[in-house]
C-alpha atoms as a PDB file:
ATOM      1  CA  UNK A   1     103.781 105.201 128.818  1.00  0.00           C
ATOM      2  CA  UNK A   2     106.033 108.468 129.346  1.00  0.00           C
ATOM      3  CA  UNK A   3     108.633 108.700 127.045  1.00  0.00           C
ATOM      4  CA  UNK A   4     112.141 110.535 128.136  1.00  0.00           C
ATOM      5  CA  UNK A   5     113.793 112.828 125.787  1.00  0.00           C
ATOM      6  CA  UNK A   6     116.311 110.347 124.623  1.00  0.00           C
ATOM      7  CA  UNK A   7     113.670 107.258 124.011  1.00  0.00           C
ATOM      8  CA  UNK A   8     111.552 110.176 122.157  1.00  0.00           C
ATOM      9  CA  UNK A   9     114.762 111.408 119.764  1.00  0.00           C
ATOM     10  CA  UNK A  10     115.586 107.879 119.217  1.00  0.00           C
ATOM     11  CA  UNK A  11     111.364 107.025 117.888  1.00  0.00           C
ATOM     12  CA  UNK A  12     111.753 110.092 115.580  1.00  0.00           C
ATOM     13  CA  UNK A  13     115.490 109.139 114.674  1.00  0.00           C
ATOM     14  CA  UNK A  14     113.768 105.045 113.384  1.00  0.00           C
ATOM     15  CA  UNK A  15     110.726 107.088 111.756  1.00  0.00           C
ATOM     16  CA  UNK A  16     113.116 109.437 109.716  1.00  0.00           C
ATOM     17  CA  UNK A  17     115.303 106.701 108.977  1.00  0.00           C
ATOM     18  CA  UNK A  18     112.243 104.916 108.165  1.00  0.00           C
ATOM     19  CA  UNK A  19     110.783 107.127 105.800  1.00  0.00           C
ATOM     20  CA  UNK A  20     114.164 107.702 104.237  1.00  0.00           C
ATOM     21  CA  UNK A  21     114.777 103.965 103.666  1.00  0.00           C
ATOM     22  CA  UNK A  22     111.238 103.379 101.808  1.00  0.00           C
ATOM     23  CA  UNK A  23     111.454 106.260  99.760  1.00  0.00           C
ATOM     24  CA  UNK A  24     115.016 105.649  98.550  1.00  0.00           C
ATOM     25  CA  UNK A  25     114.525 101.894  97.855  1.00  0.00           C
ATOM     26  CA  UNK A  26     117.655 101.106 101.011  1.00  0.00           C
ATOM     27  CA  UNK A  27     117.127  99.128 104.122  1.00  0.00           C
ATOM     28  CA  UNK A  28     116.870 100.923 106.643  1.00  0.00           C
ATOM     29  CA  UNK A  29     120.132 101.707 108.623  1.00  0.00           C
ATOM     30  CA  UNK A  30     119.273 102.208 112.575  1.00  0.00           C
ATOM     31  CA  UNK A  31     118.775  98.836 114.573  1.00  0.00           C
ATOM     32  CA  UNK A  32     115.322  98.136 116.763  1.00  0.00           C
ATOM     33  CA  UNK A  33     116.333  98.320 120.526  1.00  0.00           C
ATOM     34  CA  UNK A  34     116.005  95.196 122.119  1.00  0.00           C
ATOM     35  CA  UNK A  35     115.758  96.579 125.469  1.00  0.00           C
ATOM     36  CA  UNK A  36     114.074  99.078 127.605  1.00  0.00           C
ATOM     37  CA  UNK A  37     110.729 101.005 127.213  1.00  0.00           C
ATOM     38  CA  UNK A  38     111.368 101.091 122.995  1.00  0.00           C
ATOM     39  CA  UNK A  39     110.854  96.968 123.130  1.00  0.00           C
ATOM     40  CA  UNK A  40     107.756  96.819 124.912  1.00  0.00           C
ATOM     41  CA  UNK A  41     105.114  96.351 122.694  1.00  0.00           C
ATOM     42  CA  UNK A  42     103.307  99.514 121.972  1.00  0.00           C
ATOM     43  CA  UNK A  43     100.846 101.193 119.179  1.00  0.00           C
ATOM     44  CA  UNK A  44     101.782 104.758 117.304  1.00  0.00           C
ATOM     45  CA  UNK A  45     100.960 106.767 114.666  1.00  0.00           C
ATOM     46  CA  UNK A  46     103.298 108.431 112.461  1.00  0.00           C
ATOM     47  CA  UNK A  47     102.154 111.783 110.711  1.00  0.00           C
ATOM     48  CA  UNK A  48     104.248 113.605 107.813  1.00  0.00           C
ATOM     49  CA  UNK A  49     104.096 117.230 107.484  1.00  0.00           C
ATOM     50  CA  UNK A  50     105.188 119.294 104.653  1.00  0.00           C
ATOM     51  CA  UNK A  51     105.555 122.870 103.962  1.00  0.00           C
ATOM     52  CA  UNK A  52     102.452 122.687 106.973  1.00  0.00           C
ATOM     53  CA  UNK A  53     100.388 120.500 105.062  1.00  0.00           C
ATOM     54  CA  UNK A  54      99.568 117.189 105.965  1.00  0.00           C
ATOM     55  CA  UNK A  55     101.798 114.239 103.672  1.00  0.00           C
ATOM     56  CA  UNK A  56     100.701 111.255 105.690  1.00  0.00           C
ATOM     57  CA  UNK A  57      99.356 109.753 108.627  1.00  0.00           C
ATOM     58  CA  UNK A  58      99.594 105.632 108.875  1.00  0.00           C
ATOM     59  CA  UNK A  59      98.864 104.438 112.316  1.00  0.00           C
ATOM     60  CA  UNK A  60      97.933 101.415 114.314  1.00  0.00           C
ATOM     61  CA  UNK A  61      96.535  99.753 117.806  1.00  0.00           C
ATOM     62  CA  UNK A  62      97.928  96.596 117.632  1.00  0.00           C
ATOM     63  CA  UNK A  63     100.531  95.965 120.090  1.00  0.00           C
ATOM     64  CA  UNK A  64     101.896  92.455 118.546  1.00  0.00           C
ATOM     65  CA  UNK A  65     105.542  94.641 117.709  1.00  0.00           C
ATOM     66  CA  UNK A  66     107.458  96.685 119.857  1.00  0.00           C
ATOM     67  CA  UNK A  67     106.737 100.367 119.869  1.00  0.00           C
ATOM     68  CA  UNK A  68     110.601 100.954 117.679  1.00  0.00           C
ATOM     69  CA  UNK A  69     109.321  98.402 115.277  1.00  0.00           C
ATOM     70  CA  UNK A  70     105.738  99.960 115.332  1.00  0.00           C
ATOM     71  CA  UNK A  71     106.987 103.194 114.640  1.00  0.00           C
ATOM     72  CA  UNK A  72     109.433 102.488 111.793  1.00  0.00           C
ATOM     73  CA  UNK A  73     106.388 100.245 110.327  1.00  0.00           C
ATOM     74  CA  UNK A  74     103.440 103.103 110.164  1.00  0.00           C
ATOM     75  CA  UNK A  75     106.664 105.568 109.144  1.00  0.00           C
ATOM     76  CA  UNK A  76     107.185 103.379 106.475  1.00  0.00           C
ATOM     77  CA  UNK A  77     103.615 103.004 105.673  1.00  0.00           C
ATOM     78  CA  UNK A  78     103.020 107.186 106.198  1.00  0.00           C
ATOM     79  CA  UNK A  79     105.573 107.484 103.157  1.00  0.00           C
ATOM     80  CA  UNK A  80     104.030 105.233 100.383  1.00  0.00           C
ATOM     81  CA  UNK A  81     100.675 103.930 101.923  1.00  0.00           C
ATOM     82  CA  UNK A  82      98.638 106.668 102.838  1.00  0.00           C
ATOM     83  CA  UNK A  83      95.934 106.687 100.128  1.00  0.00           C
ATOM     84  CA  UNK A  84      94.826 110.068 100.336  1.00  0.00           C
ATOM     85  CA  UNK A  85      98.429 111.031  98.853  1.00  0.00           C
ATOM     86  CA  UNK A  86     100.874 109.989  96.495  1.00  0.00           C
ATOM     87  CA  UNK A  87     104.278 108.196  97.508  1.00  0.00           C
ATOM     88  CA  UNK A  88     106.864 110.768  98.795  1.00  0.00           C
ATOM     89  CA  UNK A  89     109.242 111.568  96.105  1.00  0.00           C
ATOM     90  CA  UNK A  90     112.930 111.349  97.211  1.00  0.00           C
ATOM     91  CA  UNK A  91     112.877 115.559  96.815  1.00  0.00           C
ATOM     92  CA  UNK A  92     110.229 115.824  99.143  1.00  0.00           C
ATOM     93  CA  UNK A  93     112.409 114.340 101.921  1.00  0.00           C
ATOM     94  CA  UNK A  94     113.981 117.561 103.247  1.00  0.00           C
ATOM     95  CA  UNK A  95     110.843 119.381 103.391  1.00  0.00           C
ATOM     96  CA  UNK A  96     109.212 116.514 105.787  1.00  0.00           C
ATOM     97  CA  UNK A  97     109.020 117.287 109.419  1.00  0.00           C
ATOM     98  CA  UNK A  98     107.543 114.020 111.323  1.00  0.00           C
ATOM     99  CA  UNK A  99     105.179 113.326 114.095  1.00  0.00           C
ATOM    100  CA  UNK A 100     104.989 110.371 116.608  1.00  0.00           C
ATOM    101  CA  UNK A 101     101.584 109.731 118.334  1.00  0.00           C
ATOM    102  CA  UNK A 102     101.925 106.688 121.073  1.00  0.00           C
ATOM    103  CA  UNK A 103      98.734 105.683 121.492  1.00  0.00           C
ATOM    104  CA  UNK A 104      97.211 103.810 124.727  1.00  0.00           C
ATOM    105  CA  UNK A 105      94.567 101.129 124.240  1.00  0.00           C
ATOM    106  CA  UNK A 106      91.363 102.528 122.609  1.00  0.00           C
ATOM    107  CA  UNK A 107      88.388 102.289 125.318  1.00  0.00           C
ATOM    108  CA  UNK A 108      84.547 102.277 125.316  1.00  0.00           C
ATOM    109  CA  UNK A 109      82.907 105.497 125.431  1.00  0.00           C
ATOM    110  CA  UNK A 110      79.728 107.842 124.913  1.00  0.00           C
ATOM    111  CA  UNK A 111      79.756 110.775 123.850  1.00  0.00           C
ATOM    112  CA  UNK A 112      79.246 112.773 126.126  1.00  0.00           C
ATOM    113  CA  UNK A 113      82.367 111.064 127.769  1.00  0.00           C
ATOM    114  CA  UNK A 114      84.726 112.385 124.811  1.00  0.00           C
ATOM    115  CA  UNK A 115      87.231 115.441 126.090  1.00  0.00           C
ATOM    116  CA  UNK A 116      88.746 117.214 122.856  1.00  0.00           C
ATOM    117  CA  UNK A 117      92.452 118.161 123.026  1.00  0.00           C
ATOM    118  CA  UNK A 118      93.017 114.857 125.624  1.00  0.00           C
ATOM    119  CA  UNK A 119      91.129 111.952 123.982  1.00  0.00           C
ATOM    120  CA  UNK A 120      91.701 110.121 120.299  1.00  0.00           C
ATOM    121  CA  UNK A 121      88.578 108.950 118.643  1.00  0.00           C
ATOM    122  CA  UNK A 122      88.035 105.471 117.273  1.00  0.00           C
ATOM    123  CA  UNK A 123      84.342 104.982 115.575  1.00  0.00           C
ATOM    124  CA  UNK A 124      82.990 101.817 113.981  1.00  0.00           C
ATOM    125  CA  UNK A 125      79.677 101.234 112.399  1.00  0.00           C
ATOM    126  CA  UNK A 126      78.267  99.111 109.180  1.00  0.00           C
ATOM    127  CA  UNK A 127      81.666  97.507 108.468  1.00  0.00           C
ATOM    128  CA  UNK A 128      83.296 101.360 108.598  1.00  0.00           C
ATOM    129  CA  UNK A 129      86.154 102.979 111.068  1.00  0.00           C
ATOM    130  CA  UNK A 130      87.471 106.021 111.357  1.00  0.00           C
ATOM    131  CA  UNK A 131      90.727 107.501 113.561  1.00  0.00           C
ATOM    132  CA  UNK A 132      90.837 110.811 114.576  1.00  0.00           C
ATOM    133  CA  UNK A 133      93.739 111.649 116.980  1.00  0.00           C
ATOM    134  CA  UNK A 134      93.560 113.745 119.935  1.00  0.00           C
ATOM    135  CA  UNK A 135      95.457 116.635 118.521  1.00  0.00           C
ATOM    136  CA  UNK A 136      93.241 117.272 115.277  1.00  0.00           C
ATOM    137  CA  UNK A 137      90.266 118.143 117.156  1.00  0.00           C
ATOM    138  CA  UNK A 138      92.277 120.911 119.017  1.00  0.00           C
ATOM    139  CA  UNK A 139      94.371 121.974 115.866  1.00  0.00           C
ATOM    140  CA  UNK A 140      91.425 122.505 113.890  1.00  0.00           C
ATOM    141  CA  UNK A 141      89.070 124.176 116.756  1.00  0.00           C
ATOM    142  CA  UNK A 142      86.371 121.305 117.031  1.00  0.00           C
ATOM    143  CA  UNK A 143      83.622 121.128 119.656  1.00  0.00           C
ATOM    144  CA  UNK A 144      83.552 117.365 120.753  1.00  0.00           C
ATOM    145  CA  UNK A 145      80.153 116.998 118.525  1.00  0.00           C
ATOM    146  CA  UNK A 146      82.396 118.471 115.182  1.00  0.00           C
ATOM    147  CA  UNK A 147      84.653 116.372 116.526  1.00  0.00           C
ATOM    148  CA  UNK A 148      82.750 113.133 116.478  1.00  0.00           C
ATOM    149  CA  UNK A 149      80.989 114.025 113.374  1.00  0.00           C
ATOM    150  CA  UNK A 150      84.634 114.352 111.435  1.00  0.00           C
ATOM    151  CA  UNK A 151      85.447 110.684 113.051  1.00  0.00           C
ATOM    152  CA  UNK A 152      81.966 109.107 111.514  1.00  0.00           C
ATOM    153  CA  UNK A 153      83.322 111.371 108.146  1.00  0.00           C
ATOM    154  CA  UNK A 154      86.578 109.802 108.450  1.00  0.00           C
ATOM    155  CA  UNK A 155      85.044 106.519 108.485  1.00  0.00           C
ATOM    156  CA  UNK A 156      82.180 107.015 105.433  1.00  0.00           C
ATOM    157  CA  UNK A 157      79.628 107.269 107.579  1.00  0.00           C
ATOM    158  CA  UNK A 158      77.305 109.816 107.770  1.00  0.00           C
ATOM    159  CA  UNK A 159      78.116 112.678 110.263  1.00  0.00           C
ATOM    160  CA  UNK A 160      75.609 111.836 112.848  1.00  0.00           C
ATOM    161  CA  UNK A 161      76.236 108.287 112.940  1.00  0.00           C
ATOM    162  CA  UNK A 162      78.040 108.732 116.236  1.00  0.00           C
ATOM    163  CA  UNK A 163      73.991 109.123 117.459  1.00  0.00           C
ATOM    164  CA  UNK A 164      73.274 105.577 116.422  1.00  0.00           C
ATOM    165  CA  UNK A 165      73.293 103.566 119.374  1.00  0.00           C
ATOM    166  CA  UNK A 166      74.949 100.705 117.445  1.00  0.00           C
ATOM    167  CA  UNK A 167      77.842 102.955 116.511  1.00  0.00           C
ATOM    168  CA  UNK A 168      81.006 101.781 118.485  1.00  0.00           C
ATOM    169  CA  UNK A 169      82.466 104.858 120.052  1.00  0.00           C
ATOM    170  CA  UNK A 170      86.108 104.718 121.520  1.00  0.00           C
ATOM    171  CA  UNK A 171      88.556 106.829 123.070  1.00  0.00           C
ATOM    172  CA  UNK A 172      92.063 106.732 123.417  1.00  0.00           C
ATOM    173  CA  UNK A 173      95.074 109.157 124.514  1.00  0.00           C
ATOM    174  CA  UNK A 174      98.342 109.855 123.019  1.00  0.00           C
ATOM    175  CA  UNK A 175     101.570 111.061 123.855  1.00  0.00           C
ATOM    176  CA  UNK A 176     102.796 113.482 120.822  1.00  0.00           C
ATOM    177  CA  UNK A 177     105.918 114.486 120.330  1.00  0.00           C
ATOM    178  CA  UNK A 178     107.764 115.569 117.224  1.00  0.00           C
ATOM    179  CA  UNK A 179     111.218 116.771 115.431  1.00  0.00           C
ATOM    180  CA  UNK A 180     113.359 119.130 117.461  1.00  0.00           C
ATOM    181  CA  UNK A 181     111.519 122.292 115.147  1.00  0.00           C
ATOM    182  CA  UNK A 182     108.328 120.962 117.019  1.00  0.00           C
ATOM    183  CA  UNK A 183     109.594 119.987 120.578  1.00  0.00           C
ATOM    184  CA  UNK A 184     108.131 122.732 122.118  1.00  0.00           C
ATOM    185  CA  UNK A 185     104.534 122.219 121.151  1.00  0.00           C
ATOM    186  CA  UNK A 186     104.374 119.085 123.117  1.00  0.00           C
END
């Protein structure tokens, strides 16, 4: 799915409203479209940013929601879920900047299959699974074996797990866009 400018301010408008909402303890106060491409169900990520850093990065595949409702979900969850962080502080909010990743259905794949800065990463083995999206392989300079070997990492698997031929390997794409400070990297 292609997003237009407007459907794309409108995502980061629910996720920043989102975000707001959890942190503060307030429901949130944009409505869910009930029409057009924002209603169709669809699966995202949401990644916080601050000062640079990574603050959080909640995502999912399943397509049971719309994509609005799926967004302000994982922004919610990005916020206070994210167990690699604590919850954002209300003070924090200004120094967020916010990330939506819409993500098509995750596909089989070998390795040698995987192209780094177009395809996500999805790896399952021994009850483990790990995300990558497309854009940290290129942000961080990966070759597509660093790149599956941070996945299997990601997961708590060893870094050559993505070897084992009973490791699940899957690719997926994403269409990235972020707040207007960021609209021209994507």
């Amino acid at each position: 799915m292609t997003l237009g400018p407007g459907e794309r301010r409108l995502l980061l408008a629910l996720a920043r409203d989102a975000v707001e909402s959890e942190v503060r303890g307030a429901p949130p106060r944009l409505s869910i479209p009930t029409d057009g491409p924002l209603s169709a169900p669809g699966a995202a990520f949401v990644t916080l940013h601050s000062h640079g850093s990574l603050r959080g990065c909640i995502g999912t595949f399943d397509r049971s929601r719309s994509l609005a409702q799926t967004v302000r979900e994982v922004a919610m969850s990005a916020a206070v879920d994210d167990p690699r962080f604590p919850r954002v502080h209300e003070d924090e909010l200004a120094s967020l900047s916010l990330d939506v990743s819409i993500l098509t259905p995750p596909g089989p794949a070998t390795s040698g299959e995987v192209e780094v800065g177009r395809h996500g990463l999805q790896i399952a083995a021994r009850g483990r699974r790990g995300v990558l999206l497309p854009q940290v392989a290129t942000e961080h300079g990966w070759d597509r074996e660093r790149f599956l070997s941070e996945t299997c990492r990601k997961a708590g698997l060893p870094p050559d797990a993505w070897r084992d031929p009973t490791t699940r390997i899957e690719t997926f794409e994403a269409e990235v866009f972020g707040e207007p400070e960021d609209d021209d990297d994507y």
